[in-house]
PDB file of N, CA and C in Angstrom:
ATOM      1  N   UNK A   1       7.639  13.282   9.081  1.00  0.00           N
ATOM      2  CA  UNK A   1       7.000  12.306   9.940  1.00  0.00           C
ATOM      3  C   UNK A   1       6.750  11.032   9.141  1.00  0.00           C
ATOM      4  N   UNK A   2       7.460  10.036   9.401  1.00  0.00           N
ATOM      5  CA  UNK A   2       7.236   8.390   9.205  1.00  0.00           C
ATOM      6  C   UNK A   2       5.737   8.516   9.033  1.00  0.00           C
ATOM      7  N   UNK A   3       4.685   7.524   7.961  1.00  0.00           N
ATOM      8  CA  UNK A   3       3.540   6.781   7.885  1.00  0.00           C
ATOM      9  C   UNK A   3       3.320   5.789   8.878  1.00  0.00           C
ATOM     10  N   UNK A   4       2.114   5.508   9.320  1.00  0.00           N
ATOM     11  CA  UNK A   4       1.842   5.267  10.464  1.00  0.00           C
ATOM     12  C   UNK A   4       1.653   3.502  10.119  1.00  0.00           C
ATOM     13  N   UNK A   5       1.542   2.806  10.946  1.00  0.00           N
ATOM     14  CA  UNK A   5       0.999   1.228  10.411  1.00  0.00           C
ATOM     15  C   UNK A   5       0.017   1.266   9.906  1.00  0.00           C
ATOM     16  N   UNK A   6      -0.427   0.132   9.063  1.00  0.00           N
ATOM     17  CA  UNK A   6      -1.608   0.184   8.318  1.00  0.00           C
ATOM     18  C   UNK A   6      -2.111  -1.621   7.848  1.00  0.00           C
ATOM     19  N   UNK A   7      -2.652  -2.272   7.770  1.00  0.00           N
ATOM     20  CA  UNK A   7      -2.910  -3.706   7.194  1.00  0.00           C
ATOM     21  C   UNK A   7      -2.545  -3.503   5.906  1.00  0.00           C
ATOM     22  N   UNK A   8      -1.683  -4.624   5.621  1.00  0.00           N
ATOM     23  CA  UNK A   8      -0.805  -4.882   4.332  1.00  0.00           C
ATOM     24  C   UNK A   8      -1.404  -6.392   4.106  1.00  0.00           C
ATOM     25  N   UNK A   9      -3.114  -6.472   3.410  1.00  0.00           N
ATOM     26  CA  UNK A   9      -3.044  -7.630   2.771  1.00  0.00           C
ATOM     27  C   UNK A   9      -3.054  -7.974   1.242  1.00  0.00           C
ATOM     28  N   UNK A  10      -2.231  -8.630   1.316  1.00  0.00           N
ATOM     29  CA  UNK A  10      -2.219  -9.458  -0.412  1.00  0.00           C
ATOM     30  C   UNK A  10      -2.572 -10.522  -0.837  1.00  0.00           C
ATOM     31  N   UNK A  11      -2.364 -10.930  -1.780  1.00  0.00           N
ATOM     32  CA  UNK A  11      -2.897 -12.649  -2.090  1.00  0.00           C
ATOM     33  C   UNK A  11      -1.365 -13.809  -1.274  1.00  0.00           C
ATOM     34  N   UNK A  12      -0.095 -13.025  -1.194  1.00  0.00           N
ATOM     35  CA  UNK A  12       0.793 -13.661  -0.251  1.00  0.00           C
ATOM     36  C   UNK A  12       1.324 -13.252   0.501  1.00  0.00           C
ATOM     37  N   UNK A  13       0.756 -11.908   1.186  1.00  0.00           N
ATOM     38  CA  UNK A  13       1.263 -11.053   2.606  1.00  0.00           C
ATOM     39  C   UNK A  13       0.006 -11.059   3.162  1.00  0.00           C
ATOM     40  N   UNK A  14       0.140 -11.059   4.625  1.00  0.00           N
ATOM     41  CA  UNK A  14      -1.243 -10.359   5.596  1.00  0.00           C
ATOM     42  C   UNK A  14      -0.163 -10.037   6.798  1.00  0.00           C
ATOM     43  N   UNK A  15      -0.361  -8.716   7.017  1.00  0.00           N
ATOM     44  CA  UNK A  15      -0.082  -8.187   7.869  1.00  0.00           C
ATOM     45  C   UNK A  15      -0.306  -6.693   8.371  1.00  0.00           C
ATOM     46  N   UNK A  16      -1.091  -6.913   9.556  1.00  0.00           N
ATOM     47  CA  UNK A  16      -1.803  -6.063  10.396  1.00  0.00           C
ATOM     48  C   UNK A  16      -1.119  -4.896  10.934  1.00  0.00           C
ATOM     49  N   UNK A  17       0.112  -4.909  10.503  1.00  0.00           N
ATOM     50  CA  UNK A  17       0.731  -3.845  11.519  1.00  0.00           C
ATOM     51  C   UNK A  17       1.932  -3.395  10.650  1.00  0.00           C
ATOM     52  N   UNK A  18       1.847  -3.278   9.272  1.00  0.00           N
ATOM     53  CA  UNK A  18       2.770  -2.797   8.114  1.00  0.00           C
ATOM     54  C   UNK A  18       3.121  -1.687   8.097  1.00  0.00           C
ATOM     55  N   UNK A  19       4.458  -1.005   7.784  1.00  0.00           N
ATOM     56  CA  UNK A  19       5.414  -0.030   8.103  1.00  0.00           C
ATOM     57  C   UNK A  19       6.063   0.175   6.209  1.00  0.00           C
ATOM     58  N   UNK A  20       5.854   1.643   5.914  1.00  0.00           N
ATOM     59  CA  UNK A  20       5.941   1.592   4.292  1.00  0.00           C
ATOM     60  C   UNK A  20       7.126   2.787   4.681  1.00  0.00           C
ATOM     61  N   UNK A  21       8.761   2.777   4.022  1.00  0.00           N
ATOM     62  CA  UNK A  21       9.641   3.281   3.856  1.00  0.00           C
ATOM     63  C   UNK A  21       9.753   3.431   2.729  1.00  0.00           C
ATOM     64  N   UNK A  22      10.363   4.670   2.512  1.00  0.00           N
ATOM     65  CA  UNK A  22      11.803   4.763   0.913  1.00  0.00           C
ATOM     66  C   UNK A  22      12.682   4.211   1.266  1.00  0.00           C
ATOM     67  N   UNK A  23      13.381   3.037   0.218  1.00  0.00           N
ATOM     68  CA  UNK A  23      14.085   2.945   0.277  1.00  0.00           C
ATOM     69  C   UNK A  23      15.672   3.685  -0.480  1.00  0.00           C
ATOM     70  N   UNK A  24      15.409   4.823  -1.160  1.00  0.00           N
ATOM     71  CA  UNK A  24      16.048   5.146  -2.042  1.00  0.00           C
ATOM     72  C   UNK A  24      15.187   5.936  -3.319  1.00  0.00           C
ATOM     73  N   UNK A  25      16.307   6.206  -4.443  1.00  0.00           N
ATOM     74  CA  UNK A  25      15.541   5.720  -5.584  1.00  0.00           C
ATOM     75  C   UNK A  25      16.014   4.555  -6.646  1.00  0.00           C
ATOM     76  N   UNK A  26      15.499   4.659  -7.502  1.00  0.00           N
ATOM     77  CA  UNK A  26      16.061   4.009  -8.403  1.00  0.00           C
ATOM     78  C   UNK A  26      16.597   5.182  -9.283  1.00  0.00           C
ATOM     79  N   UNK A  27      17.680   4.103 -10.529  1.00  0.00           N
ATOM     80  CA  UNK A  27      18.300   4.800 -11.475  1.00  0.00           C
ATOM     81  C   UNK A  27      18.059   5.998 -12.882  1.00  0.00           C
ATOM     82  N   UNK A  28      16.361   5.896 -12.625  1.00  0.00           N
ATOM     83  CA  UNK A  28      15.526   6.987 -13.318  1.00  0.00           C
ATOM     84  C   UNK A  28      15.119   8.002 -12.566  1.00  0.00           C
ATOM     85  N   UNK A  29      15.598   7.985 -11.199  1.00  0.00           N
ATOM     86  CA  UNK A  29      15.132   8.976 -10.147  1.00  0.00           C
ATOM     87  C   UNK A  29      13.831   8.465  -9.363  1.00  0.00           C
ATOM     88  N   UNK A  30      12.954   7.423  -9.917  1.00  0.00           N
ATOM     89  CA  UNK A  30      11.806   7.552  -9.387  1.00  0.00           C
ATOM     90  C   UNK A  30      12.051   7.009  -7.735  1.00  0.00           C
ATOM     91  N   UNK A  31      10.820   6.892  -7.084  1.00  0.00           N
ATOM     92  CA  UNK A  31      10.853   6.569  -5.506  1.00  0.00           C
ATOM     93  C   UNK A  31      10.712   4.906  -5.693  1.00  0.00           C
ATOM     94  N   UNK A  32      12.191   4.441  -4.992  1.00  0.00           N
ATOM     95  CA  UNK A  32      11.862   3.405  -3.990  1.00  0.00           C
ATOM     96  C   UNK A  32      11.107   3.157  -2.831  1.00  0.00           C
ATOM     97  N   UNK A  33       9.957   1.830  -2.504  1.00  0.00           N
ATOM     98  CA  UNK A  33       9.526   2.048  -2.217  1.00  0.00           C
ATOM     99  C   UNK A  33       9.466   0.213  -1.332  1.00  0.00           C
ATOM    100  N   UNK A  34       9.479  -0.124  -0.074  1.00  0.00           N
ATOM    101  CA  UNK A  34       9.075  -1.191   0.650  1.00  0.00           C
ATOM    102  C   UNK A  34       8.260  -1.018   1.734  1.00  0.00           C
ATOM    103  N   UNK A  35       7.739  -2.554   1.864  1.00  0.00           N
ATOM    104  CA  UNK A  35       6.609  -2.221   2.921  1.00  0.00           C
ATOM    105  C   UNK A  35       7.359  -3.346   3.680  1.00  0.00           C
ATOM    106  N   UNK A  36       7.731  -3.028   5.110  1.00  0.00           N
ATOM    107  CA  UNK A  36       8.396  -3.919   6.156  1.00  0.00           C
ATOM    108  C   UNK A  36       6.938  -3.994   7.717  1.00  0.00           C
ATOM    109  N   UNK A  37       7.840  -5.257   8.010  1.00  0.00           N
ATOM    110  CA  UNK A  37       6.535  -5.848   9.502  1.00  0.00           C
ATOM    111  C   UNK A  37       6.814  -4.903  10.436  1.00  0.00           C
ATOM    112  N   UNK A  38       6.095  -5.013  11.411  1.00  0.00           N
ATOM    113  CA  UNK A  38       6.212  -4.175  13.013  1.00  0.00           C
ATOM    114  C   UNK A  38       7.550  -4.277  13.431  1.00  0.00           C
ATOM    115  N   UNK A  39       8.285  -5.620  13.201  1.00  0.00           N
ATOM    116  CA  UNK A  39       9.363  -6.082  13.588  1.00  0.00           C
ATOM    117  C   UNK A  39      10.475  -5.130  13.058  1.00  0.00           C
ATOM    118  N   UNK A  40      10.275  -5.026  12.020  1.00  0.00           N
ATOM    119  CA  UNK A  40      11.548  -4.369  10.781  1.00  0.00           C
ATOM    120  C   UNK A  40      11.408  -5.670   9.684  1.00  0.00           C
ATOM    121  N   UNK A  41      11.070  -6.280   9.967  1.00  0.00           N
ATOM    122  CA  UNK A  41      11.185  -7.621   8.587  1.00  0.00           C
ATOM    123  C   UNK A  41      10.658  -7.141   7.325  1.00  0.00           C
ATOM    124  N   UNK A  42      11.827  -6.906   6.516  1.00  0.00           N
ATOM    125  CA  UNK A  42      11.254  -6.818   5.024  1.00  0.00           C
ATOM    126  C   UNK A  42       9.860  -7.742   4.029  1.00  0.00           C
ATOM    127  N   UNK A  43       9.017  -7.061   3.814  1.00  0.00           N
ATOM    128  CA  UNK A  43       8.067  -8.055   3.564  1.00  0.00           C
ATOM    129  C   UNK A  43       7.872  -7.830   2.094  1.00  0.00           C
ATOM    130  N   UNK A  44       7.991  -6.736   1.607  1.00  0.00           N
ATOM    131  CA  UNK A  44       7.450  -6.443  -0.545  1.00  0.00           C
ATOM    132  C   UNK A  44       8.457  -5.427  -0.896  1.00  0.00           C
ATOM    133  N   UNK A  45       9.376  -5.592  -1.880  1.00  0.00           N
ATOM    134  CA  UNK A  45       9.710  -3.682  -2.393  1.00  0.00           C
ATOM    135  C   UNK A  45       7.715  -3.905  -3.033  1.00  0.00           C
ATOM    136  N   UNK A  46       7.432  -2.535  -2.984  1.00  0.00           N
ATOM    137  CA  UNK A  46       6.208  -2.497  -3.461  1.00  0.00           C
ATOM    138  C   UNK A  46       6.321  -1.344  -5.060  1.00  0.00           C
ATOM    139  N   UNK A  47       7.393  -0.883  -4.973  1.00  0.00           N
ATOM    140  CA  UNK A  47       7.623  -0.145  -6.138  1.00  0.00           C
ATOM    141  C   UNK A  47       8.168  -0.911  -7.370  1.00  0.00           C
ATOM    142  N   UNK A  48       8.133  -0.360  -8.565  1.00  0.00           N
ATOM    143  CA  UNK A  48       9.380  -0.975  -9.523  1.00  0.00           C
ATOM    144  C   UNK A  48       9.991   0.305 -10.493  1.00  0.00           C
ATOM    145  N   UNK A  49      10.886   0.148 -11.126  1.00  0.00           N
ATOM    146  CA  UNK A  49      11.695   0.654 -12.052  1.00  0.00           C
ATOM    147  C   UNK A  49      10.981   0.222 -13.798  1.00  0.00           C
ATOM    148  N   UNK A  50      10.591   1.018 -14.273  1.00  0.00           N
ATOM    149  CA  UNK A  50      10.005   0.770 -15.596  1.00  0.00           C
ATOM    150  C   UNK A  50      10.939   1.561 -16.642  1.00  0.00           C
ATOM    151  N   UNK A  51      12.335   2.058 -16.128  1.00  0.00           N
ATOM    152  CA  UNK A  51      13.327   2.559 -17.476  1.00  0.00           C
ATOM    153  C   UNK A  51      13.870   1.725 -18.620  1.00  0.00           C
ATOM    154  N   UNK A  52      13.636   0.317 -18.286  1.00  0.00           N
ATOM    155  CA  UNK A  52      13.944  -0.656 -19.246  1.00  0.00           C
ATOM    156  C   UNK A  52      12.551  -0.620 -20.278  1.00  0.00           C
ATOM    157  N   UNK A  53      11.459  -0.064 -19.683  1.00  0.00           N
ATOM    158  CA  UNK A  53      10.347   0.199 -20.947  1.00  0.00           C
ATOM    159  C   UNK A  53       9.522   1.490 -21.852  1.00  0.00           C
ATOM    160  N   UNK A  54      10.985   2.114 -21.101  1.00  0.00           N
ATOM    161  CA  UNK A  54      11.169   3.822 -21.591  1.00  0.00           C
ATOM    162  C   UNK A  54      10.021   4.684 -21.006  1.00  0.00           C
ATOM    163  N   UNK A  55       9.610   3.908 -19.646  1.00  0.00           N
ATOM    164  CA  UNK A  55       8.266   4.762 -18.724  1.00  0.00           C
ATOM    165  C   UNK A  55       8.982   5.105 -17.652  1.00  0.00           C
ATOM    166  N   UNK A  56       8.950   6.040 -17.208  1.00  0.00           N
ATOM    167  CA  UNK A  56       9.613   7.211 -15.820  1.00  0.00           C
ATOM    168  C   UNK A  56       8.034   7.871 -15.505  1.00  0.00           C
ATOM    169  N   UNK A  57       7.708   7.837 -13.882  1.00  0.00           N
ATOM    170  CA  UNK A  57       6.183   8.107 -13.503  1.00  0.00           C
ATOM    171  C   UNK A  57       6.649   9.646 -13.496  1.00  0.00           C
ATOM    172  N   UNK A  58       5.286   9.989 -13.603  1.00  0.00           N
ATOM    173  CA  UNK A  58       5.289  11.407 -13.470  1.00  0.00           C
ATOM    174  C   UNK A  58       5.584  12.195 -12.090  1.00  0.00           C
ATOM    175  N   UNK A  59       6.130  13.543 -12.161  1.00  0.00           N
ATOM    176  CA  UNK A  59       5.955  14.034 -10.557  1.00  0.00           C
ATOM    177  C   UNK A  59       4.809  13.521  -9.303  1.00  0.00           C
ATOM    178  N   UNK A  60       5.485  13.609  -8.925  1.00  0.00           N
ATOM    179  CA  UNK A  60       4.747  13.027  -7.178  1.00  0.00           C
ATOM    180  C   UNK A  60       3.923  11.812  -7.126  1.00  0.00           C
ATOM    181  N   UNK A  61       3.950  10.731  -8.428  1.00  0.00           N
ATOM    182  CA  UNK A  61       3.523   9.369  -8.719  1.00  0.00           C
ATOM    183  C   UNK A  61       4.455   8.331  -8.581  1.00  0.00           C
ATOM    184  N   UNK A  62       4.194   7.351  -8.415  1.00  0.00           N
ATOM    185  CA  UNK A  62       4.975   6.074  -8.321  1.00  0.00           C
ATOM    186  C   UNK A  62       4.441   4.879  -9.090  1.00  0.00           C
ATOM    187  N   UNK A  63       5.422   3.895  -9.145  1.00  0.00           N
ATOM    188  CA  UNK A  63       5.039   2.580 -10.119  1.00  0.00           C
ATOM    189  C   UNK A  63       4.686   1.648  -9.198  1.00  0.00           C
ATOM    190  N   UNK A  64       3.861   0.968  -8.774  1.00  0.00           N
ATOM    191  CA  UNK A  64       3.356  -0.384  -8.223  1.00  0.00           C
ATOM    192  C   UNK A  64       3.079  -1.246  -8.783  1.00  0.00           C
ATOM    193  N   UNK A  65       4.193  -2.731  -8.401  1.00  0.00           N
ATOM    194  CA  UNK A  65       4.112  -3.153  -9.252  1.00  0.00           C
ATOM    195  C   UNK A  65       2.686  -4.703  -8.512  1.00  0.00           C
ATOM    196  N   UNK A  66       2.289  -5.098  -9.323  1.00  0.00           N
ATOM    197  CA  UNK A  66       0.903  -5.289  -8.894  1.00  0.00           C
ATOM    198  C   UNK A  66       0.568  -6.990  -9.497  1.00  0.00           C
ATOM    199  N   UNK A  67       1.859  -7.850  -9.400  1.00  0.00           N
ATOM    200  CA  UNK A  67       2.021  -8.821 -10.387  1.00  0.00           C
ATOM    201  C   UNK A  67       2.981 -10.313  -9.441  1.00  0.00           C
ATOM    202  N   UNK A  68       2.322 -11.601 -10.140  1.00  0.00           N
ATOM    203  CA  UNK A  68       3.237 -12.090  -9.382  1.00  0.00           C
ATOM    204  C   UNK A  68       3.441 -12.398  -7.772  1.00  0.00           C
ATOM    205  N   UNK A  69       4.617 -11.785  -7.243  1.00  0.00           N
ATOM    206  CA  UNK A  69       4.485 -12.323  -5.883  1.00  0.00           C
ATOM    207  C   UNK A  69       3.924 -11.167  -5.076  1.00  0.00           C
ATOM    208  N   UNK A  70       3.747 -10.085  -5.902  1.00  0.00           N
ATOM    209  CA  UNK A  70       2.897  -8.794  -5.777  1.00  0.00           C
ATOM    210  C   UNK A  70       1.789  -8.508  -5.777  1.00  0.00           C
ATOM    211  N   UNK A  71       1.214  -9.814  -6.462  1.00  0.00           N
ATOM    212  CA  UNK A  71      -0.644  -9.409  -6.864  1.00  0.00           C
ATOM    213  C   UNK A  71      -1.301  -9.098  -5.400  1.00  0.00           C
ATOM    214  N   UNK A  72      -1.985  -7.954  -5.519  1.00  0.00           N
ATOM    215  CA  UNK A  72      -2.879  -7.681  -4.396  1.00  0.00           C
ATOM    216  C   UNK A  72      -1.813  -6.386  -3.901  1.00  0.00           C
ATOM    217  N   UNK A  73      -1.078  -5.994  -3.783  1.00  0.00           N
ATOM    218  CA  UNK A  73      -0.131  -4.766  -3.654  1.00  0.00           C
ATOM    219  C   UNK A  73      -0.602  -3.633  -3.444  1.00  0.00           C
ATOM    220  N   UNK A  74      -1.393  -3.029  -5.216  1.00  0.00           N
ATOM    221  CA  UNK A  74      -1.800  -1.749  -5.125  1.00  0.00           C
ATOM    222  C   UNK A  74      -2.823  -1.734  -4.600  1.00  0.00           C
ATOM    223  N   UNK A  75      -4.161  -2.604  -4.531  1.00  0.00           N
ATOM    224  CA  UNK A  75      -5.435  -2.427  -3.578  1.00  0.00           C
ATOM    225  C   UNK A  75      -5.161  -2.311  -2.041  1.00  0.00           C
ATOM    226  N   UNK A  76      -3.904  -2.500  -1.538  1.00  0.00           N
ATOM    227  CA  UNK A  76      -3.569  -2.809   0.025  1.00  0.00           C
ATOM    228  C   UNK A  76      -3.119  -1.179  -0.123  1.00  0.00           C
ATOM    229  N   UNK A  77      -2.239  -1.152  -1.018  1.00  0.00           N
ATOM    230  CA  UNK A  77      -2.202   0.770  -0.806  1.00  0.00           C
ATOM    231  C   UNK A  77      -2.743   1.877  -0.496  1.00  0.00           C
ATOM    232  N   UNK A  78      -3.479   1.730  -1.735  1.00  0.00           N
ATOM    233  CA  UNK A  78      -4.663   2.327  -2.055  1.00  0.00           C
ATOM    234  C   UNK A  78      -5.252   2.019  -1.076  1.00  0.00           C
ATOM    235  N   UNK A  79      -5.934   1.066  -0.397  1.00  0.00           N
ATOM    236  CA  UNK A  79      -7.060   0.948   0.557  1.00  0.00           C
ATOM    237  C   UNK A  79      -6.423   1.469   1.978  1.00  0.00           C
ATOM    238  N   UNK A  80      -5.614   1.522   2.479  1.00  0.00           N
ATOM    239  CA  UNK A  80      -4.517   2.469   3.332  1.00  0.00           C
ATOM    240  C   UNK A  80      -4.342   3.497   3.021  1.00  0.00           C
ATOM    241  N   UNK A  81      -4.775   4.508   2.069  1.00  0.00           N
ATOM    242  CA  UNK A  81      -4.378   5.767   1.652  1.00  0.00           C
ATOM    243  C   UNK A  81      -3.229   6.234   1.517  1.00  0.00           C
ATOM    244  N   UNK A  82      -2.006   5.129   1.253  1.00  0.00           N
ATOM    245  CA  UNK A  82      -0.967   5.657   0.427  1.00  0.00           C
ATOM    246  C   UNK A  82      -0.686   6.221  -0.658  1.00  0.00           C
ATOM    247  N   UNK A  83      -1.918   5.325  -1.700  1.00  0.00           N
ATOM    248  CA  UNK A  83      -1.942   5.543  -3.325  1.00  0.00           C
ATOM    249  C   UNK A  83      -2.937   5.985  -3.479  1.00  0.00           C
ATOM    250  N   UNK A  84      -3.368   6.996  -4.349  1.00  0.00           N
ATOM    251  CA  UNK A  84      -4.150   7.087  -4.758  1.00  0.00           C
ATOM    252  C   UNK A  84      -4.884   6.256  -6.481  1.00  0.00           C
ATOM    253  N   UNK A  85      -5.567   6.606  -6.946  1.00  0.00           N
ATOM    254  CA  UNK A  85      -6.451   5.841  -7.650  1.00  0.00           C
ATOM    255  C   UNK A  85      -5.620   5.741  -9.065  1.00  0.00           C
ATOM    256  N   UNK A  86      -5.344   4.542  -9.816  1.00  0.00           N
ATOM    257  CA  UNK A  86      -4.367   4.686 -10.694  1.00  0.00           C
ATOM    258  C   UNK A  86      -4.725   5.421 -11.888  1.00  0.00           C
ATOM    259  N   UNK A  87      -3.371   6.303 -12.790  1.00  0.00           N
ATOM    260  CA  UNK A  87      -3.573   6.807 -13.376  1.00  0.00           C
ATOM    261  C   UNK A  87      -3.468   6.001 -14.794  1.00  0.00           C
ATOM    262  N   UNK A  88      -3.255   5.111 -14.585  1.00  0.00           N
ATOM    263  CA  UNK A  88      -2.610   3.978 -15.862  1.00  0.00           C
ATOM    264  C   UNK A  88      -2.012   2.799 -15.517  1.00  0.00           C
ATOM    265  N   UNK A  89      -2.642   1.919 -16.470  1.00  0.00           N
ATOM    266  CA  UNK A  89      -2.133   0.299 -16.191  1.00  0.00           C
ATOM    267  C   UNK A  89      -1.001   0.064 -17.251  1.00  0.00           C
ATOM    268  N   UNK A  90       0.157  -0.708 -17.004  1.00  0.00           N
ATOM    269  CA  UNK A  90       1.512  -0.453 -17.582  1.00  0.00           C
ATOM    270  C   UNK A  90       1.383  -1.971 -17.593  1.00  0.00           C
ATOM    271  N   UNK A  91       2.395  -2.086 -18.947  1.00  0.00           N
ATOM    272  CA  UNK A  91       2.647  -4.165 -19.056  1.00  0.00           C
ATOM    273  C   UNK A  91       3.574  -3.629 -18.955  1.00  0.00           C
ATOM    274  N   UNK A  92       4.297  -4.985 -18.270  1.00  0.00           N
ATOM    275  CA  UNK A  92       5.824  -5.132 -17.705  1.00  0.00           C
ATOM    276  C   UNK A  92       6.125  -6.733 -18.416  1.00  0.00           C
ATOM    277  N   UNK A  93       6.503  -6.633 -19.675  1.00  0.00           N
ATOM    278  CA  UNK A  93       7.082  -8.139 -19.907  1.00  0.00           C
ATOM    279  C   UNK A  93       5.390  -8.851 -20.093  1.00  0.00           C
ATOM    280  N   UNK A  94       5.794  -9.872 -19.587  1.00  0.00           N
ATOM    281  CA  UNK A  94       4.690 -10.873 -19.510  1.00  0.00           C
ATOM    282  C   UNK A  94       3.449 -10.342 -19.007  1.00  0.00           C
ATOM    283  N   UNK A  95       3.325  -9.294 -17.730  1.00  0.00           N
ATOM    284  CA  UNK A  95       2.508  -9.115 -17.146  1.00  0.00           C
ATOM    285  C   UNK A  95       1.717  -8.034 -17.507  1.00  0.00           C
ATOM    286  N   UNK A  96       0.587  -8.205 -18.356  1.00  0.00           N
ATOM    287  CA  UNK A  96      -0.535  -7.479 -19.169  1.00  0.00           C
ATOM    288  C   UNK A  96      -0.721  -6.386 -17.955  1.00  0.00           C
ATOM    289  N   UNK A  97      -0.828  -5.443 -17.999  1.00  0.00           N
ATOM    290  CA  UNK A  97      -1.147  -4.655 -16.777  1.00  0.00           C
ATOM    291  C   UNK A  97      -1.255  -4.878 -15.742  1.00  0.00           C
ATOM    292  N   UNK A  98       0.288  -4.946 -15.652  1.00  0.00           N
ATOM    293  CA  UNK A  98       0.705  -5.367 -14.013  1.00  0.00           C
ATOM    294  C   UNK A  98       1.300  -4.487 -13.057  1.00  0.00           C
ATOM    295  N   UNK A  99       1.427  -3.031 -13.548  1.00  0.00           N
ATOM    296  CA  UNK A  99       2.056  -2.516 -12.706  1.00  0.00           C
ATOM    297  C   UNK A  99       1.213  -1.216 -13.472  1.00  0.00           C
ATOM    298  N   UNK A 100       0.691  -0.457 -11.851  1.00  0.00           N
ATOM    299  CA  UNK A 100      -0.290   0.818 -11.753  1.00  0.00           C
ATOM    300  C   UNK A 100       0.741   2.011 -11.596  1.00  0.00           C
ATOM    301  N   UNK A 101       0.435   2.989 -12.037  1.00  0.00           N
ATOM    302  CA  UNK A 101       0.815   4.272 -11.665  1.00  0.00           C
ATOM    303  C   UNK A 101      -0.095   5.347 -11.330  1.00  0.00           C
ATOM    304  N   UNK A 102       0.357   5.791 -10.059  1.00  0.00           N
ATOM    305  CA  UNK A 102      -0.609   6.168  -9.115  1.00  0.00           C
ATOM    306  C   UNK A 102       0.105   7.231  -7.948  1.00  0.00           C
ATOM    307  N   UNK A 103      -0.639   8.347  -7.637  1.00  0.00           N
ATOM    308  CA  UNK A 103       0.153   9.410  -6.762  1.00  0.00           C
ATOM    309  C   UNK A 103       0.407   8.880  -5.284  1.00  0.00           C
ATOM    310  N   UNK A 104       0.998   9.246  -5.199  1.00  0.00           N
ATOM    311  CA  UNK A 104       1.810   9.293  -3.809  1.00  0.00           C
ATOM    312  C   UNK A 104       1.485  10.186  -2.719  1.00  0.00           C
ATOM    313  N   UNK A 105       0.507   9.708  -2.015  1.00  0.00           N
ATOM    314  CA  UNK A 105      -0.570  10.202  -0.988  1.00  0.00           C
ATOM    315  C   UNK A 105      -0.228  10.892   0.191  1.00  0.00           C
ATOM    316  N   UNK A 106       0.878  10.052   0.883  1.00  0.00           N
ATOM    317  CA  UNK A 106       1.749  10.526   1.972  1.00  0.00           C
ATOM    318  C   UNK A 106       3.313  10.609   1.898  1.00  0.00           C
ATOM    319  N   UNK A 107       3.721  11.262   3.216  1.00  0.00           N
ATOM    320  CA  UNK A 107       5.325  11.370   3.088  1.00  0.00           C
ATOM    321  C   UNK A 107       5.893  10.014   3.397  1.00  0.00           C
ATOM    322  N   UNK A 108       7.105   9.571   2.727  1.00  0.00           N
ATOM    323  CA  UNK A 108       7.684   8.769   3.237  1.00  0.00           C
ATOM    324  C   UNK A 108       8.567   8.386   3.593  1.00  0.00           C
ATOM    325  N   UNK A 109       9.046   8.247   4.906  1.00  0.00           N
ATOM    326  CA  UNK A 109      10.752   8.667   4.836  1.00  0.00           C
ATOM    327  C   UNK A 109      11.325   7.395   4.946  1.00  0.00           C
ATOM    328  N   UNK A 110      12.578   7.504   5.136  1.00  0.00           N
ATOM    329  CA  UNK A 110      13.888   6.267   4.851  1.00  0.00           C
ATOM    330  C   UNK A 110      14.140   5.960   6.259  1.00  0.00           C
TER     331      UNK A 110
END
């Protein structure tokens, strides 16, 4: 069963009626992950790929990346009960702990 809508706000998304898919995975296996409008309009991948910094999330966790055109991401999750509470703050490059790792609350299908 698909996740239900939920408010997706960020510091550059607001939207009231947000729809969270897999899109896949990525090339470390972990879960792809976007949040699209009521419409179908792609609005965030909300996941990222951290194999370029030799981090792969643990079973049934995901990477959010929480930075950028992302800031505000994982609190919209989390406050929707997708994510749960992070287990660790990860630098990505420039971005001092910018990307949370955090379990994966509900199912999500493609």
């Amino acid at each position: 069963m698909a996740f239900q809508t939920f408010a997706f706000n960020t510091r550059y998304c607001q939207e009231s009626h947000a729809v969270i898919r897999k899109i896949g995975e990525y090339q470390d296996g972990s879960t792809a992950l976007e949040v699209y409008s009521s419409e179908g309009e792609p609005l965030s991948r909300v996941t990222v790929c951290m194999a370029g910094y030799d981090e792969t999330p643990r079973d049934g966790m995901v990477f959010i990346k929480d930075y950028a055109d992302n800031e505000g991401v994982f609190e919209a999750l989390h406050e929707a009960g997708i994510v749960g509470q992070p287990e660790r703050w990860l630098d990505a490059g420039y971005a001092k702990n910018g990307v949370a790792e955090a379990e994966l609350l509900v199912e999500v299908t493609e």
